[in-house]
C-alpha atoms as a PDB file:
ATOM      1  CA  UNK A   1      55.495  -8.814 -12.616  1.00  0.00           C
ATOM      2  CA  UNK A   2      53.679  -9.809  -9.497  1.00  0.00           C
ATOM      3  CA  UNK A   3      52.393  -5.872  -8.331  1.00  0.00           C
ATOM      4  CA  UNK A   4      50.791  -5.780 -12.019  1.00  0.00           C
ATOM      5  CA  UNK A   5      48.986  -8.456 -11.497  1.00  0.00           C
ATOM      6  CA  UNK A   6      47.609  -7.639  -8.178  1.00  0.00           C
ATOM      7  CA  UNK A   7      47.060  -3.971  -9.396  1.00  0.00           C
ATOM      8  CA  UNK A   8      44.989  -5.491 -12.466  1.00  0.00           C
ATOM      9  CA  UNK A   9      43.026  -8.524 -10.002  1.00  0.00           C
ATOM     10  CA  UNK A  10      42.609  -4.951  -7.578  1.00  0.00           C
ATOM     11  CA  UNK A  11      41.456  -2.584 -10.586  1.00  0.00           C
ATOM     12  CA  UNK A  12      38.897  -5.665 -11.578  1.00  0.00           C
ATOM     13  CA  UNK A  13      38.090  -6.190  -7.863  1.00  0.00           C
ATOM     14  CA  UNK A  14      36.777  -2.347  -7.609  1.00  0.00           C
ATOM     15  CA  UNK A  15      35.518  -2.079 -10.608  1.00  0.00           C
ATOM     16  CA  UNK A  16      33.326  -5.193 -10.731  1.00  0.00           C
ATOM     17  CA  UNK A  17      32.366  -4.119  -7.109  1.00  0.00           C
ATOM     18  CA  UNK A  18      31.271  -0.282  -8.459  1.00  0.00           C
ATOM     19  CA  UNK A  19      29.204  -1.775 -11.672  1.00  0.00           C
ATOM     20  CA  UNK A  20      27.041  -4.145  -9.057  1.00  0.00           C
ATOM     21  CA  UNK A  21      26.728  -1.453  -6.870  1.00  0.00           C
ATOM     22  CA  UNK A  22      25.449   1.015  -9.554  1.00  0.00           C
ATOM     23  CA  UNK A  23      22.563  -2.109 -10.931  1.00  0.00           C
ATOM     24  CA  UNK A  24      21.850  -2.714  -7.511  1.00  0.00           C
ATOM     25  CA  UNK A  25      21.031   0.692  -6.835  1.00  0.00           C
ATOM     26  CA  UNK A  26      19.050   1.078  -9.894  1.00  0.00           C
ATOM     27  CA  UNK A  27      16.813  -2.047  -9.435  1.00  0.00           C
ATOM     28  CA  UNK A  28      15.988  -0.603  -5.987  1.00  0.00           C
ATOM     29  CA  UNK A  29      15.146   3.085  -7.336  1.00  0.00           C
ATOM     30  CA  UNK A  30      12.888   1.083  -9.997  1.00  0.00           C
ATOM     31  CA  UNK A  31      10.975  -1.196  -8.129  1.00  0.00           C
ATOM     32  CA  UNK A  32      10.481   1.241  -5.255  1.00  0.00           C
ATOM     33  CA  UNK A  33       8.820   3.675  -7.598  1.00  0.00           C
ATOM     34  CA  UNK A  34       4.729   3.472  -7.061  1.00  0.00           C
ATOM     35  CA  UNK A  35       2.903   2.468 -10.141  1.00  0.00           C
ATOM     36  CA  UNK A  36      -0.512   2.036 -10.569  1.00  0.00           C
ATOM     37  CA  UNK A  37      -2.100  -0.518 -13.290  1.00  0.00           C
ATOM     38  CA  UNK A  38      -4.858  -3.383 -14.364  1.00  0.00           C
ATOM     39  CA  UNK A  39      -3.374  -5.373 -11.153  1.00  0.00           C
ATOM     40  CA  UNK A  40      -2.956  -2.911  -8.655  1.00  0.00           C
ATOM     41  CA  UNK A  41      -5.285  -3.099  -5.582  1.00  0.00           C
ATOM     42  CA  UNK A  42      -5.856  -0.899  -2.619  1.00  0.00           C
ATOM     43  CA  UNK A  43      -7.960  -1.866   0.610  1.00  0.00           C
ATOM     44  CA  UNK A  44      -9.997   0.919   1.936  1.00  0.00           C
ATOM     45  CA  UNK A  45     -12.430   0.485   5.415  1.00  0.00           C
ATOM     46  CA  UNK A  46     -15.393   2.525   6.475  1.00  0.00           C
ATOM     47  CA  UNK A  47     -16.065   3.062   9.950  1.00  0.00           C
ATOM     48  CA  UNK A  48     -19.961   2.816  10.275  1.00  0.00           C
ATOM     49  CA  UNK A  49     -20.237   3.992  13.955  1.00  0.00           C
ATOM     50  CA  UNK A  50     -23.630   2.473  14.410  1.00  0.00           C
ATOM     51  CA  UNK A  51     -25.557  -1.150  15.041  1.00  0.00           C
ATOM     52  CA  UNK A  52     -25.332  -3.637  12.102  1.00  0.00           C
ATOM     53  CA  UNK A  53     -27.263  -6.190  11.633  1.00  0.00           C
ATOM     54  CA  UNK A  54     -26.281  -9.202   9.871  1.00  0.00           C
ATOM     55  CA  UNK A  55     -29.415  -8.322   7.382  1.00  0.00           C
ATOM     56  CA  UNK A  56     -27.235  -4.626   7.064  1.00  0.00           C
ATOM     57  CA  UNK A  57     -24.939  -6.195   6.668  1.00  0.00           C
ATOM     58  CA  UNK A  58     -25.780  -8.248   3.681  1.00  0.00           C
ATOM     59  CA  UNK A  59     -27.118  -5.311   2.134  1.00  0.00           C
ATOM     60  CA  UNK A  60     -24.030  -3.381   2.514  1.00  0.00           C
ATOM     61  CA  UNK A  61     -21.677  -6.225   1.174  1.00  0.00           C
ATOM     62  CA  UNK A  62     -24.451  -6.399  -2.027  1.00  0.00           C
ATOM     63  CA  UNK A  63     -24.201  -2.865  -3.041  1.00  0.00           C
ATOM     64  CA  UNK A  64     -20.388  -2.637  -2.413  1.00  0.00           C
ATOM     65  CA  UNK A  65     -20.032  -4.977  -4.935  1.00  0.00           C
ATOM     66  CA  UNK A  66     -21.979  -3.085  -6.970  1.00  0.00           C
ATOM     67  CA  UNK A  67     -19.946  -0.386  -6.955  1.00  0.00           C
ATOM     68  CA  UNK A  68     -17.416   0.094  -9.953  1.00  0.00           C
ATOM     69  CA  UNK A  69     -13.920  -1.356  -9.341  1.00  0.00           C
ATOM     70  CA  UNK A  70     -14.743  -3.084  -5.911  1.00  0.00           C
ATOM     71  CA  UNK A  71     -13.771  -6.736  -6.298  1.00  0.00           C
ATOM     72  CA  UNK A  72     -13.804  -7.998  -2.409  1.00  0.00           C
ATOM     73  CA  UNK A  73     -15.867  -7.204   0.457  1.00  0.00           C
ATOM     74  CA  UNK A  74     -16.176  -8.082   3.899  1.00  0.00           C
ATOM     75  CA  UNK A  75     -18.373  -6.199   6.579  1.00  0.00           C
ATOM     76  CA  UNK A  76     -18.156  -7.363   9.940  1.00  0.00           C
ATOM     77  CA  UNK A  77     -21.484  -6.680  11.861  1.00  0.00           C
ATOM     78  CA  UNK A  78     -19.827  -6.942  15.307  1.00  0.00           C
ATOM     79  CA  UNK A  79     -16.957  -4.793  14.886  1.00  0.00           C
ATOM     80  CA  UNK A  80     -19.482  -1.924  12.656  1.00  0.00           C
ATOM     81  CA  UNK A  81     -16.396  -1.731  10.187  1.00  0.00           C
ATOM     82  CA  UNK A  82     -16.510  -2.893   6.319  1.00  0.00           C
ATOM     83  CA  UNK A  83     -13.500  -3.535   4.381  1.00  0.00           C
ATOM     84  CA  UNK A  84     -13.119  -3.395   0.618  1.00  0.00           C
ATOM     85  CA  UNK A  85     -10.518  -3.891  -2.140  1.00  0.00           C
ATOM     86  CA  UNK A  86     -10.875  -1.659  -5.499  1.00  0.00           C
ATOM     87  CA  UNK A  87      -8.909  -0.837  -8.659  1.00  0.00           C
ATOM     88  CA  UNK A  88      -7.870   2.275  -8.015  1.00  0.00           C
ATOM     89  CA  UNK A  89      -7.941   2.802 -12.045  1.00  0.00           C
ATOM     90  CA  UNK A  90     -11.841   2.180 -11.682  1.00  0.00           C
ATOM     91  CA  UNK A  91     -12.752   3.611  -8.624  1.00  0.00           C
ATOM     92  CA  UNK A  92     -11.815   6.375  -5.374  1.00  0.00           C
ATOM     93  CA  UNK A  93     -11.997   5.041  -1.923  1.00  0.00           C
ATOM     94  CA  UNK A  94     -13.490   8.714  -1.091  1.00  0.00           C
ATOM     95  CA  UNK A  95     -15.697   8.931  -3.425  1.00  0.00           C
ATOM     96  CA  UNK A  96     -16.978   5.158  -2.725  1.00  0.00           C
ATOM     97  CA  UNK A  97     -17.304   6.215   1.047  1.00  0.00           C
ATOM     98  CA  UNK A  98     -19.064   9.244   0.383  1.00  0.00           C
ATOM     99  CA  UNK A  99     -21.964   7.710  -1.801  1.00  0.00           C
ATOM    100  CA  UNK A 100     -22.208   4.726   0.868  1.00  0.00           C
ATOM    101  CA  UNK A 101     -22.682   7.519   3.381  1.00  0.00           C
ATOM    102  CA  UNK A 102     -24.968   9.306   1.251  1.00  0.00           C
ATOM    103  CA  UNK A 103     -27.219   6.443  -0.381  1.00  0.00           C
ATOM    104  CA  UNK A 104     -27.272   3.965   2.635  1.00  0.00           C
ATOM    105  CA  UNK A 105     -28.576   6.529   5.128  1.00  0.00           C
ATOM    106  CA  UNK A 106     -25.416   5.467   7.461  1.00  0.00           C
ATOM    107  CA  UNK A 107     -24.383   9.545   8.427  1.00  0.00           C
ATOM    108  CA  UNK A 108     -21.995   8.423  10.867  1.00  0.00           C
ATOM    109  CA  UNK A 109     -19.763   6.306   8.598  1.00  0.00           C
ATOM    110  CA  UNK A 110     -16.177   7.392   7.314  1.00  0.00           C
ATOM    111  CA  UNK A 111     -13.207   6.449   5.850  1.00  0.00           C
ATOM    112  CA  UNK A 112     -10.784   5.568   7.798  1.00  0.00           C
ATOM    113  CA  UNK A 113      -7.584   6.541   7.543  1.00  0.00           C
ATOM    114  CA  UNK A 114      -4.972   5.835   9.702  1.00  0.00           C
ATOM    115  CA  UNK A 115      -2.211   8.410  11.012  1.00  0.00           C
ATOM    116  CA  UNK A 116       1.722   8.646   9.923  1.00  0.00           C
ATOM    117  CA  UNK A 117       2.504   6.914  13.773  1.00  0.00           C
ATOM    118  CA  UNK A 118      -0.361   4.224  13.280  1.00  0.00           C
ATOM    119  CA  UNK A 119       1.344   3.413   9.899  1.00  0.00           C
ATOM    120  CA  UNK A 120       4.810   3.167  12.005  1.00  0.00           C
ATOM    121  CA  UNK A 121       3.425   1.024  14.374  1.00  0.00           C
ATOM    122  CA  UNK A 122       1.837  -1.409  11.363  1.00  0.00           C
ATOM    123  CA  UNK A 123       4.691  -2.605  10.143  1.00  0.00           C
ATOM    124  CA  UNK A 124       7.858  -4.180  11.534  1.00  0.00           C
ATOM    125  CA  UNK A 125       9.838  -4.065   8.688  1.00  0.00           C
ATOM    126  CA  UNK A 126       9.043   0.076   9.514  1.00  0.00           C
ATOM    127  CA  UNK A 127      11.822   0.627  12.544  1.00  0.00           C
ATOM    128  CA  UNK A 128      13.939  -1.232  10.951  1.00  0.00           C
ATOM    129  CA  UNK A 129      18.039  -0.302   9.824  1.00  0.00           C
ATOM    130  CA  UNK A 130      17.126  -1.539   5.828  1.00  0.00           C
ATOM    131  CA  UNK A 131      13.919   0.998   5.969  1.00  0.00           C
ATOM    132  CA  UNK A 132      15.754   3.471   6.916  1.00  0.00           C
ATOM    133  CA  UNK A 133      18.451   3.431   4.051  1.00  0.00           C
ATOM    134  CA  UNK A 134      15.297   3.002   2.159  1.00  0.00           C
ATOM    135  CA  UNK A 135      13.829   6.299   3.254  1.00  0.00           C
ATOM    136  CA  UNK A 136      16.747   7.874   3.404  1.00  0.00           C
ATOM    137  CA  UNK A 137      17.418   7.396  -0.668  1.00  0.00           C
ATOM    138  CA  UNK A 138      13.340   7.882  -1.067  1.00  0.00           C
ATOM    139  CA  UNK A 139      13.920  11.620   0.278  1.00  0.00           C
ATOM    140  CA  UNK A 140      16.704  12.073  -2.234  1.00  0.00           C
ATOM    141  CA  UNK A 141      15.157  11.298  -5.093  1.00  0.00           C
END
């Protein structure tokens, strides 16, 4: 009587165990998926490479948010570097760049973009052990 009832409490055990596992698993293959909608933003920054004044700056802020999707800017006349958010529904961060280049006479400016070790180095969360399960399903799948 007693080894059935520790082979049924061990059978419930394991198999309660292997159904959390399995929605566990799931709700992390979901959520990690990329989706883009209405809500989603993305920050983008353009390197100008050349002497901004505050006036520049102004009018670089202005016709940013003139631009279709943008819905933040900040340009820093110190550091020559703007930094936007836009809907990536609405708008392309390449496309934005390449018309500021184009129609604010700034041929220096770029995109930046940063490199696969500059990413690394962003992010703590990056080195560590739970990012590396993470990666290590993300290349499964």
């Amino acid at each position: 009587m007693k080894t059935k009832l520790i082979r049924k409490i061990l059978r419930t055990t394991i198999i309660t165990f292997l159904v959390l596992a399995a929605v566990l698993f799931v709700h992390i293959y979901v959520v990690t998926r990329p989706k883009v909608d209405a809500y989603t933003r993305i920050m983008a920054r353009i390197d100008i490479k050349q002497a901004v004044g505050q006036q520049d700056a102004d009018k670089i802020t202005a016709w940013l948010y003139q631009q279709k999707g943008v819905d933040h800017v900040l340009c820093n006349p110190k550091t020559e570097m703007v930094v936007f958010s836009y809907s990536p529904m609405l708008a392309n961060g390449n496309e934005i760049a390449k018309k500021f280049t184009a129609e604010l006479n700034y041929p220096n400016a770029k995109r930046f973009i940063p490199t696969a070790d500059q990413l690394k180095g962003s992010c703590p969360v990056a080195s560590s052990f739970t990012y590396k399960v993470y990666s290590y399903f993300k290349h499964l799948f």
